[in-house]
N, C-alpha and C. Protein backbone atom coordinates (compact mmCIF):
# COMPACT_ATOMS: atom_id res chain seq x y z
N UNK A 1 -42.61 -30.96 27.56
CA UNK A 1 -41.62 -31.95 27.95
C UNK A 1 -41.24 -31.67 29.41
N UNK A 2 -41.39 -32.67 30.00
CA UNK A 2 -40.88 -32.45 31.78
C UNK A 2 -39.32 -32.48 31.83
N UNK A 3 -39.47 -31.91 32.95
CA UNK A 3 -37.73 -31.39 33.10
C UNK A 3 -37.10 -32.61 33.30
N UNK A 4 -37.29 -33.52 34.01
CA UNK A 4 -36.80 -35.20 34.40
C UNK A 4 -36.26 -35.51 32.99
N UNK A 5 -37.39 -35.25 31.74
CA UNK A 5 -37.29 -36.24 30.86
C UNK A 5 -35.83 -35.17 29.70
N UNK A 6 -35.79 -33.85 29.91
CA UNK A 6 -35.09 -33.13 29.26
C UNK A 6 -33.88 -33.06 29.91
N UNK A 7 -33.77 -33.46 30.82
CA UNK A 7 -32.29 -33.56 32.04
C UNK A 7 -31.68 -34.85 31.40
N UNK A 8 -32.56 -35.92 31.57
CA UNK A 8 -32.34 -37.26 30.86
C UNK A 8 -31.34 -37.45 29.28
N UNK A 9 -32.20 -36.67 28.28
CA UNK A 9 -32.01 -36.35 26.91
C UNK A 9 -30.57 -35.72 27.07
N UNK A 10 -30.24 -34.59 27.92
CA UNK A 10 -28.95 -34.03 27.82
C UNK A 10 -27.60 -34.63 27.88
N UNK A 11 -28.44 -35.26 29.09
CA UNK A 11 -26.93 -36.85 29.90
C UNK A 11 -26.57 -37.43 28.60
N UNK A 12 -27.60 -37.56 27.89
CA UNK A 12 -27.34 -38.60 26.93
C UNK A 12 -26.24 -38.57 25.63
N UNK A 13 -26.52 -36.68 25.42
CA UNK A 13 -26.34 -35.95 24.67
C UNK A 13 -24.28 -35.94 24.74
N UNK A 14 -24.26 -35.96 26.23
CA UNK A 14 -23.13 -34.86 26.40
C UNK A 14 -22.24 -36.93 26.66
N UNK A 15 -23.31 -37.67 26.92
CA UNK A 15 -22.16 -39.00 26.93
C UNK A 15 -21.89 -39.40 25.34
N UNK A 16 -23.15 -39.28 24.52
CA UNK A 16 -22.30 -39.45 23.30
C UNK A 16 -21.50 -38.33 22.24
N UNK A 17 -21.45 -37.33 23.19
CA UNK A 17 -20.14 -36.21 22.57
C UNK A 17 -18.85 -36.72 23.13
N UNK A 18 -18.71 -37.24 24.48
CA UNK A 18 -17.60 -37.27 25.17
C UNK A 18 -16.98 -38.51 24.76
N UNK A 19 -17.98 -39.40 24.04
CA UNK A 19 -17.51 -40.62 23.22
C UNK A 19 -16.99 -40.40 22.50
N UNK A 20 -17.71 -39.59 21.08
CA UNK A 20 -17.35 -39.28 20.14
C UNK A 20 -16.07 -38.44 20.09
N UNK A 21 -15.57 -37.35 21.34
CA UNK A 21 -14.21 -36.96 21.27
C UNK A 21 -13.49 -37.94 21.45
N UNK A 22 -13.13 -38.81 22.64
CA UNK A 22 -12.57 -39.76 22.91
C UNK A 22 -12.15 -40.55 21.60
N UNK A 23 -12.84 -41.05 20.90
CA UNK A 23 -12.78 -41.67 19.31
C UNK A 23 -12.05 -40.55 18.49
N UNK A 24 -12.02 -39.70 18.52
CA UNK A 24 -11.17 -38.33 17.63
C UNK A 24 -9.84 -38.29 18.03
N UNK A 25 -9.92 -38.24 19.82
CA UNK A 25 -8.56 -38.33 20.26
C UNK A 25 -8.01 -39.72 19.58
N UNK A 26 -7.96 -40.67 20.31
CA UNK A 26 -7.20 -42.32 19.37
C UNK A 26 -7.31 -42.15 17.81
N UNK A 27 -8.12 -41.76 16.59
CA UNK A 27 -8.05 -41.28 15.87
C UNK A 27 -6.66 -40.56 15.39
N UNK A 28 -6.33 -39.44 16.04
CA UNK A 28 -5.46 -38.30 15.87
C UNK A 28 -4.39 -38.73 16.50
N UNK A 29 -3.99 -40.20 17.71
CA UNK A 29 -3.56 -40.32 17.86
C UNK A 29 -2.87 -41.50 16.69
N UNK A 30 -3.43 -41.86 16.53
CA UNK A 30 -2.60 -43.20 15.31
C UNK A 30 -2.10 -42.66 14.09
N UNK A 31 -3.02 -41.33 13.76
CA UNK A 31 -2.76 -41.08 12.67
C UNK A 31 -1.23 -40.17 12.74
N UNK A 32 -0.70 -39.97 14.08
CA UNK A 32 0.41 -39.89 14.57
C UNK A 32 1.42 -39.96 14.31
N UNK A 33 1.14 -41.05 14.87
CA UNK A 33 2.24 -42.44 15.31
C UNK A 33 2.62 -42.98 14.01
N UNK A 34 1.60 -43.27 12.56
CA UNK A 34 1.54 -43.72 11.34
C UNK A 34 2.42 -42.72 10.40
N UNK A 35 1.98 -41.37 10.80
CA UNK A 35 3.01 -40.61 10.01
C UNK A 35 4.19 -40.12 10.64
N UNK A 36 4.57 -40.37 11.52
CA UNK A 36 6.18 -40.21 12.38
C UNK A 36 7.08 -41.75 12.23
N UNK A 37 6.27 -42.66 11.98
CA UNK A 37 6.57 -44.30 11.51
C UNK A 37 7.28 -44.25 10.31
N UNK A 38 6.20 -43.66 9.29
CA UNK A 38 6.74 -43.43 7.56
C UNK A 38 7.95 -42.30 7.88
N UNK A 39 7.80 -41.19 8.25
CA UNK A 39 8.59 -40.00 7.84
C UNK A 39 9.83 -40.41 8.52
N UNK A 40 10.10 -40.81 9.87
CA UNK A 40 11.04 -41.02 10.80
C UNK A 40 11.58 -42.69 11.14
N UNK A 41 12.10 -43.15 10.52
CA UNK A 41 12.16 -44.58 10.74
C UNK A 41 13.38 -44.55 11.76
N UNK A 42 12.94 -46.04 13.03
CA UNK A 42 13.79 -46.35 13.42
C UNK A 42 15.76 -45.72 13.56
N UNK A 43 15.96 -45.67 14.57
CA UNK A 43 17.28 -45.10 14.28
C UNK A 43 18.26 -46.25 14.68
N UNK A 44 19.16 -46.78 14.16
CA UNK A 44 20.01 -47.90 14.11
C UNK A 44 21.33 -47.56 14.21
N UNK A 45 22.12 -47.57 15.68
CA UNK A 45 23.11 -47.16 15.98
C UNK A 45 24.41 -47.93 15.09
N UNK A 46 25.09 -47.22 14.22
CA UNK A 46 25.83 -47.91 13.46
C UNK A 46 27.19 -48.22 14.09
N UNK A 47 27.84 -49.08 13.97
CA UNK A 47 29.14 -49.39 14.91
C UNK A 47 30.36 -49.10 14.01
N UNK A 48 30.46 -48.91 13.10
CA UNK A 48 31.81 -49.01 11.94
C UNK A 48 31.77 -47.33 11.20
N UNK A 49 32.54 -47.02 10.93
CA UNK A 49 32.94 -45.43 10.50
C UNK A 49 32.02 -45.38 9.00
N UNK A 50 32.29 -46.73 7.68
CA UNK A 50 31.84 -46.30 6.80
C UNK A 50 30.30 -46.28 7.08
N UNK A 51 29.31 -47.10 7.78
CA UNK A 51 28.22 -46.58 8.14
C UNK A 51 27.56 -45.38 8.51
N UNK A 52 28.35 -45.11 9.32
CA UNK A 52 27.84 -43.60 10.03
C UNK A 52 28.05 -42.55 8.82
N UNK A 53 28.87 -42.89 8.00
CA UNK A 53 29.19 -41.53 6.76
C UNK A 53 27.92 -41.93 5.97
N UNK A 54 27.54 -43.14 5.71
CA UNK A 54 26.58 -43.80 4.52
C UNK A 54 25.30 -42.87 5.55
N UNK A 55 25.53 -43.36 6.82
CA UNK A 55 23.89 -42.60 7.57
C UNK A 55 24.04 -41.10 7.33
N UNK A 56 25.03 -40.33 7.44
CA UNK A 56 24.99 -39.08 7.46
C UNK A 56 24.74 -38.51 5.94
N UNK A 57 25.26 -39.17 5.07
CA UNK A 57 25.05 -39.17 3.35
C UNK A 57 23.67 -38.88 3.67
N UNK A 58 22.94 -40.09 4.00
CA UNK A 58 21.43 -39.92 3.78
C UNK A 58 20.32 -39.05 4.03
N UNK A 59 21.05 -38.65 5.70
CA UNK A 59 20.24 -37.88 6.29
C UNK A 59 20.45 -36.21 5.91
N UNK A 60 21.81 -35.66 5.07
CA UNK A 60 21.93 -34.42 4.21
C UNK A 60 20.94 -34.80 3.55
N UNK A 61 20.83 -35.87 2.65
CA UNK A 61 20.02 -35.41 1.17
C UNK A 61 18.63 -35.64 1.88
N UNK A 62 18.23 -36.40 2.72
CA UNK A 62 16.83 -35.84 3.26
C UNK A 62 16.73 -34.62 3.69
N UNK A 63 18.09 -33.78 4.72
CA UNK A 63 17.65 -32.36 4.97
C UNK A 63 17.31 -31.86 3.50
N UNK A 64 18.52 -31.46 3.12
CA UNK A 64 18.02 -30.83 1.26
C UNK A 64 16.90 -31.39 0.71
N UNK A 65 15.96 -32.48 0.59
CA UNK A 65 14.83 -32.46 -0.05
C UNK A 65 13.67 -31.47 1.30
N UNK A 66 14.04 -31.79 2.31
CA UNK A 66 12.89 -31.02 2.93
C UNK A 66 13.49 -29.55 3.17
N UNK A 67 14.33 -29.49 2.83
CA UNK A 67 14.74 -27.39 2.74
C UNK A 67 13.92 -27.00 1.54
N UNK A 68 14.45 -27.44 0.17
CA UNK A 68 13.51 -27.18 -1.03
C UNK A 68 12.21 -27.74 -1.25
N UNK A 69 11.30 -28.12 -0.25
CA UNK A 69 10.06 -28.40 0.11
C UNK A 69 9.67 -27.25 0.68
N UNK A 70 10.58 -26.73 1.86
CA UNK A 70 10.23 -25.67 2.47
C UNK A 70 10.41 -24.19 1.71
N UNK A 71 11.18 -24.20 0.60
CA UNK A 71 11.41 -23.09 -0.04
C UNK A 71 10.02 -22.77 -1.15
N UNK A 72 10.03 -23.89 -1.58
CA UNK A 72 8.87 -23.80 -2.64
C UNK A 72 7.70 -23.06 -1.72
N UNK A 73 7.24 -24.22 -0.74
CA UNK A 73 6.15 -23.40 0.19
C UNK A 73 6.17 -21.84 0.32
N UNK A 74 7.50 -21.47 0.55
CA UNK A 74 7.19 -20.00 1.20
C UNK A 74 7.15 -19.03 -0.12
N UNK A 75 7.66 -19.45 -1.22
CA UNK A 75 7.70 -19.16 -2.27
C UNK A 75 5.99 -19.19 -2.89
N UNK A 76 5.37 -19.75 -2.98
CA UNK A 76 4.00 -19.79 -3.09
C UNK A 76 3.22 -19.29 -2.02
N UNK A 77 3.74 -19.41 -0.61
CA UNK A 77 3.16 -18.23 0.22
C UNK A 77 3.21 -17.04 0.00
N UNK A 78 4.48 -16.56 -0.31
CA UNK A 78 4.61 -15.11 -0.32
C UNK A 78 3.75 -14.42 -2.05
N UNK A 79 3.84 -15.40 -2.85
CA UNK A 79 3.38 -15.09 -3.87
C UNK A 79 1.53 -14.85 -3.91
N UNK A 80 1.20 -15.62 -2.92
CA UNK A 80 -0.03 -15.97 -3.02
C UNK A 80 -0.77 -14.55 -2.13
N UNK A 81 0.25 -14.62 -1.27
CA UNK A 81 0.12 -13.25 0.07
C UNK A 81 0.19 -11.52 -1.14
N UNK A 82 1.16 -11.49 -2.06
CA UNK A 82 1.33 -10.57 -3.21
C UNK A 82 -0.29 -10.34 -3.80
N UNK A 83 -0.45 -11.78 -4.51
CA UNK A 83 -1.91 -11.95 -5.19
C UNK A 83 -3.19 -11.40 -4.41
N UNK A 84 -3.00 -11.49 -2.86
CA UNK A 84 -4.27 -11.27 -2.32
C UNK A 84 -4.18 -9.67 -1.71
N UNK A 85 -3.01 -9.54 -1.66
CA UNK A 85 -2.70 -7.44 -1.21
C UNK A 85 -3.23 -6.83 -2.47
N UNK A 86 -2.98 -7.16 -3.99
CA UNK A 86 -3.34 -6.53 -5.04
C UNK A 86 -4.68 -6.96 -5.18
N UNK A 87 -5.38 -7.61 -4.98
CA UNK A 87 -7.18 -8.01 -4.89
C UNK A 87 -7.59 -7.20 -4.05
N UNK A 88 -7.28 -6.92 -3.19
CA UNK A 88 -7.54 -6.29 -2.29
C UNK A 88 -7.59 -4.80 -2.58
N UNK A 89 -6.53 -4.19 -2.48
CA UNK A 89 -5.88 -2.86 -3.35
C UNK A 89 -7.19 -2.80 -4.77
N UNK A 90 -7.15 -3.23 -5.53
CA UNK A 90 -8.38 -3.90 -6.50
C UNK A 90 -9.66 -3.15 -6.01
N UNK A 91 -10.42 -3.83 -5.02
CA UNK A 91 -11.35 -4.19 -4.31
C UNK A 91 -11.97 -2.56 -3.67
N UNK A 92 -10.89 -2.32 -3.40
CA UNK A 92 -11.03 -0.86 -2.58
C UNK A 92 -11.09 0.01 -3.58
N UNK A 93 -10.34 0.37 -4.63
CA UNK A 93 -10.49 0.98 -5.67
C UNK A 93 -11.90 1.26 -6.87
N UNK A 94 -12.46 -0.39 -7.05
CA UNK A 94 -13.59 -0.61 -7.35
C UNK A 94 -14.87 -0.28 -5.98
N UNK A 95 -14.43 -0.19 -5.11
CA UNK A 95 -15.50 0.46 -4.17
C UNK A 95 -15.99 1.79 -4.55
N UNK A 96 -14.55 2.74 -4.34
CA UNK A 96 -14.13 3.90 -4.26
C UNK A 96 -14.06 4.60 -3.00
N UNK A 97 -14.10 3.73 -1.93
CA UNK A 97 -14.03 4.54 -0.29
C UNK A 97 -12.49 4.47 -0.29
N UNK A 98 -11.61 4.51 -1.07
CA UNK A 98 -10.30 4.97 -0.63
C UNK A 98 -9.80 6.33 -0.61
N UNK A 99 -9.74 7.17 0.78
CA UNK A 99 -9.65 8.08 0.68
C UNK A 99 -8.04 8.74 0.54
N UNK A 100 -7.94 9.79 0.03
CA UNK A 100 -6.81 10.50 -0.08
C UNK A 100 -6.49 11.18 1.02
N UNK A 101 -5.15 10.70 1.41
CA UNK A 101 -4.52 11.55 3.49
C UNK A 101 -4.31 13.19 2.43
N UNK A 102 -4.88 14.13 3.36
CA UNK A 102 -4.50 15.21 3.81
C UNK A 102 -3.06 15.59 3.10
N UNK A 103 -2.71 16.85 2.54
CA UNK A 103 -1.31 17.17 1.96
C UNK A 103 -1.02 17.93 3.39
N UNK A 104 -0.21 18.31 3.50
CA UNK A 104 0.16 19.18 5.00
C UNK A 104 0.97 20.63 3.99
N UNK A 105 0.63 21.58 3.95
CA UNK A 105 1.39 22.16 3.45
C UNK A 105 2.77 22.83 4.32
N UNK A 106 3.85 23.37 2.82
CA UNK A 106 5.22 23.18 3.40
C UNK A 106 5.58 24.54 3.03
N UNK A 107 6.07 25.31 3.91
CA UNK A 107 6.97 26.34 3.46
C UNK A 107 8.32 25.97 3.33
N UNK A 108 8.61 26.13 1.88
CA UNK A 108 9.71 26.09 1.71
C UNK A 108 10.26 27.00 0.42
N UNK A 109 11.31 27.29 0.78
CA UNK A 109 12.02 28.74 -0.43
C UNK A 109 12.50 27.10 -1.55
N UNK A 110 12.99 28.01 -1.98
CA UNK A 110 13.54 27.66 -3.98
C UNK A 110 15.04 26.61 -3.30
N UNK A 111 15.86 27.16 -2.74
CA UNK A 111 17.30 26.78 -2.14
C UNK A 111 16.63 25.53 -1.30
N UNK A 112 15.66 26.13 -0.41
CA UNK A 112 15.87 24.52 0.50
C UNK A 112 15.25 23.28 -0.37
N UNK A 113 14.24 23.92 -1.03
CA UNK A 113 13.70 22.62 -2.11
C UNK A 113 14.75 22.02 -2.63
N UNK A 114 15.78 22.92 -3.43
CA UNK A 114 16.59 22.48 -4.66
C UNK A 114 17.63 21.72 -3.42
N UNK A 115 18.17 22.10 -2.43
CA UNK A 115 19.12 21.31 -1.19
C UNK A 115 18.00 20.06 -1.24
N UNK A 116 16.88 19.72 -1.11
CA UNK A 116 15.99 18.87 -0.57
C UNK A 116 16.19 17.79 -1.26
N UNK A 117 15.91 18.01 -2.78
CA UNK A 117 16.18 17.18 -3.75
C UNK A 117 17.29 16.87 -4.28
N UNK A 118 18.48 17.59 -4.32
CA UNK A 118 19.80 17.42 -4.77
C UNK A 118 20.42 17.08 -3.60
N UNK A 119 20.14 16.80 -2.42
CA UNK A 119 21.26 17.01 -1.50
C UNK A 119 22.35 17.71 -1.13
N UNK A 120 23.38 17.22 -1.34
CA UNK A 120 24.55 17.43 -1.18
C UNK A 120 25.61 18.43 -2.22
N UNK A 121 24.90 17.94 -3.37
CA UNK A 121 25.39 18.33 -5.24
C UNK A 121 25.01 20.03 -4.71
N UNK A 122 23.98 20.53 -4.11
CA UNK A 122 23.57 21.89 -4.25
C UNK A 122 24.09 22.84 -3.41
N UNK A 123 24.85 23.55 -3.83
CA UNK A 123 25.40 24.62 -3.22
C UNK A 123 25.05 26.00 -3.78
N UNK A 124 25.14 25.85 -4.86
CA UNK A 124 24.81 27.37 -4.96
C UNK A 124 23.25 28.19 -5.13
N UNK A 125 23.16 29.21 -4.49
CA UNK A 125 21.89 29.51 -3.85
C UNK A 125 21.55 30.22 -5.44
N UNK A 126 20.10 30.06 -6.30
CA UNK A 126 19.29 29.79 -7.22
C UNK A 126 18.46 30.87 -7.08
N UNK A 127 18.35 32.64 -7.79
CA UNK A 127 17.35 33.21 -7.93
C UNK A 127 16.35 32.99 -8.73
N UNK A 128 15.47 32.56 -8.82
CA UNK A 128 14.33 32.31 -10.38
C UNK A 128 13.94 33.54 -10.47
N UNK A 129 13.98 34.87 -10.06
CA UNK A 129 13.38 35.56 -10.17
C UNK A 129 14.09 36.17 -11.88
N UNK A 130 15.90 36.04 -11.59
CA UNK A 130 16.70 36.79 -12.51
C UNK A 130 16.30 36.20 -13.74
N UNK A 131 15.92 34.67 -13.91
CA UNK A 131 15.69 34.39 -15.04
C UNK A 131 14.40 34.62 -15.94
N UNK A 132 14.00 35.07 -15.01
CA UNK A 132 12.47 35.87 -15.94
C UNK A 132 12.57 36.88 -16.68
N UNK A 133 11.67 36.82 -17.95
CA UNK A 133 11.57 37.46 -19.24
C UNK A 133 11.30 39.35 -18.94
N UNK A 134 11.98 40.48 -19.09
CA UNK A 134 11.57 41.75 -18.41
C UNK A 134 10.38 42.16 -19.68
N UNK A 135 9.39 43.04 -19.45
CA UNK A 135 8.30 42.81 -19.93
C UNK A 135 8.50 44.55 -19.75
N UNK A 136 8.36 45.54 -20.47
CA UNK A 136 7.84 46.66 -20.53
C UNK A 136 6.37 46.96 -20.32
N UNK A 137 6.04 48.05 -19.80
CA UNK A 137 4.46 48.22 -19.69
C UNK A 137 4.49 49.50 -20.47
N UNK A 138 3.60 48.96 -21.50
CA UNK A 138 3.14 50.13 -22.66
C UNK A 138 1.77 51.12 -22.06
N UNK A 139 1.84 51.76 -22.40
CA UNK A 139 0.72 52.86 -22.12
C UNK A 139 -0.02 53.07 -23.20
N UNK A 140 -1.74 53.14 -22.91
CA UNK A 140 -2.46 53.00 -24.01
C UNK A 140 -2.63 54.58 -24.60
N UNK A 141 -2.93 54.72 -25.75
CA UNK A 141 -2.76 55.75 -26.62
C UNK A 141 -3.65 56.40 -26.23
N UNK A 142 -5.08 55.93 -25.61
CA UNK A 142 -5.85 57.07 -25.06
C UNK A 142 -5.63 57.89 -23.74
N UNK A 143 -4.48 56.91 -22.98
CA UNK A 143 -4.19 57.82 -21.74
C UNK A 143 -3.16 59.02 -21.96
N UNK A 144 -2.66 58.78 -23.19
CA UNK A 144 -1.48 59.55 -23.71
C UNK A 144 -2.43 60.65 -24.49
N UNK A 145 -2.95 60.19 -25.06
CA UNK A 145 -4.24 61.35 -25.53
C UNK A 145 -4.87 62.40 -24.32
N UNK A 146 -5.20 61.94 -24.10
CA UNK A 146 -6.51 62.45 -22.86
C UNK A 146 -5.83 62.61 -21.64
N UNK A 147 -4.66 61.99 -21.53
CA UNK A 147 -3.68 62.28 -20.29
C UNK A 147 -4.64 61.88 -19.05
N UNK A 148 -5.58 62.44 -18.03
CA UNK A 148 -5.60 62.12 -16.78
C UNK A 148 -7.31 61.92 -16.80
N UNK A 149 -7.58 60.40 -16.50
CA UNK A 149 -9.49 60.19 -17.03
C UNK A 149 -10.09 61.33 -16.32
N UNK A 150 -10.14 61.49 -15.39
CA UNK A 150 -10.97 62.27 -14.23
C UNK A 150 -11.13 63.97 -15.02
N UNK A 151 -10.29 64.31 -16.09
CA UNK A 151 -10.48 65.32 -16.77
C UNK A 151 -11.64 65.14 -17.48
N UNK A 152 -11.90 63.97 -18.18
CA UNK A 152 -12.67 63.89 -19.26
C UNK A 152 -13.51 63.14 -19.17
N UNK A 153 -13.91 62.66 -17.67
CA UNK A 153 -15.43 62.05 -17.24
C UNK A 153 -16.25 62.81 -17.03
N UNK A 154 -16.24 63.79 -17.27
CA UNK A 154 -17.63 65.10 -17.52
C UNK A 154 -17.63 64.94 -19.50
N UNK A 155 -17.06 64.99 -20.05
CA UNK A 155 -17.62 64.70 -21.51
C UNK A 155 -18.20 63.66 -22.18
N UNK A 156 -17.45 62.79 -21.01
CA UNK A 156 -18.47 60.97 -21.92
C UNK A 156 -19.24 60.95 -21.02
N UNK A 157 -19.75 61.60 -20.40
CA UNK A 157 -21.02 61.12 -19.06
C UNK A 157 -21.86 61.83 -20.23
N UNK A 158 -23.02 61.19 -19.93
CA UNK A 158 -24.30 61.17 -20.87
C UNK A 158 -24.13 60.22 -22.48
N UNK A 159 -25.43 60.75 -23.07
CA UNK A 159 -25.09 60.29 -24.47
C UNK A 159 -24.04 60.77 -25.21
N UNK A 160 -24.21 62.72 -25.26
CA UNK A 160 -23.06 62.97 -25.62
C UNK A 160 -21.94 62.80 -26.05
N UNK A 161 -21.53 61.98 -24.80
CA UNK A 161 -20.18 61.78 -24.04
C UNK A 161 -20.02 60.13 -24.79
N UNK A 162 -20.78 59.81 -25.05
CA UNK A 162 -20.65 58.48 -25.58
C UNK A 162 -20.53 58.27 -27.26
N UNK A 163 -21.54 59.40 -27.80
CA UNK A 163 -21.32 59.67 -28.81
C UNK A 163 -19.81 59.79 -29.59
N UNK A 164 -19.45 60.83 -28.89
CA UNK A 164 -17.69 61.49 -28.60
C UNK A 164 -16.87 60.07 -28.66
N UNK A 165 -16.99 59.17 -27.95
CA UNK A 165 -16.30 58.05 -27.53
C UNK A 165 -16.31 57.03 -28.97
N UNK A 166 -17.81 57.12 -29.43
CA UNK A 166 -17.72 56.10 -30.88
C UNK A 166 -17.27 56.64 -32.16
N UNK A 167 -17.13 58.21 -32.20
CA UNK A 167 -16.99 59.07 -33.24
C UNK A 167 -15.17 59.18 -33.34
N UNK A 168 -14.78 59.06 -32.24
CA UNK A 168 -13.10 59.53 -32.08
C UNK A 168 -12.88 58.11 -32.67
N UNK A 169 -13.26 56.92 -31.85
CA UNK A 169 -12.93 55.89 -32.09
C UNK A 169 -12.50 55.00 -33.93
N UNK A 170 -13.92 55.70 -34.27
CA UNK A 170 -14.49 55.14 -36.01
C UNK A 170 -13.26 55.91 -36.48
């Protein structure tokens, strides 16, 4: 294709786009003018007091129908905005790339925790240690026997010594 004839084709191109907007604009323009016609009628300066109350009557209960027009809307926006955070939330979960942040660890004693969580209510400072169970440590009957191992690791070394160990035992 020669360039003459593809230069040609373009002109042609870009006059019937600039038409075709032109027709969109008047379009968008009537469709305007048609709905500011319906929604907004004429305003008719009233001369007498009970008029102007009858006009103002009217024009409340038109605000109030278009407030609860506008309420419903945002009411189904925000609901709809709810619906699509939990799809979402959903979405990520069924992936499984949602990762877990980092814990930071915390030094903290028993008192500042229990201040942390109680606030204000906590004053008095909390040993956990006192409330633990005291536990005796028993001593096993063979150390009380045999008293000190290092005496009597020359008798169970070998078979001997092992013998000794299953024979006392039985």
């Amino acid at each position: 294709m020669s360039s003459s004839r593809r230069n040609q084709l373009k002109s042609l191109l870009l006059q019937i786009g600039e038409a075709m907007l032109e027709e969109e604009a008047c379009e968008a323009e009537k469709e305007k003018r048609q709905y500011m016609e319906e929604k907004c009628p004429t305003f008719s300066n009233p001369g007498c007091m009970p008029e102007l109350q009858e006009l103002c009557r009217k024009l409340h209960k038109q605000i109030d129908l278009v407030d609860e027009e506008r309420y419903d809307m945002e009411t189904k926006v925000q609901k709809s905005n709810k619906e699509i955070d939990n799809l979402k939330s959903m979405v990520q979960e069924l992936k499984g790339k949602f990762k877990k942040p980092a814990l930071k660890k915390v030094r903290m004693s028993a008192d500042t925790m229990l201040a942390a969580l109680l606030g204000s209510k906590h004053k008095v400072s909390v040993d956990l240690r006192a409330n633990l169970k005291q536990v005796k440590k028993e001593v096993k009957e063979e150390e009380k026997q045999t008293g000190d191992w290092r005496k009597n690791i020359e008798d169970k070394a070998g078979m001997d010594g092992r013998k000794k160990m299953f024979e006392t035992d039985a």
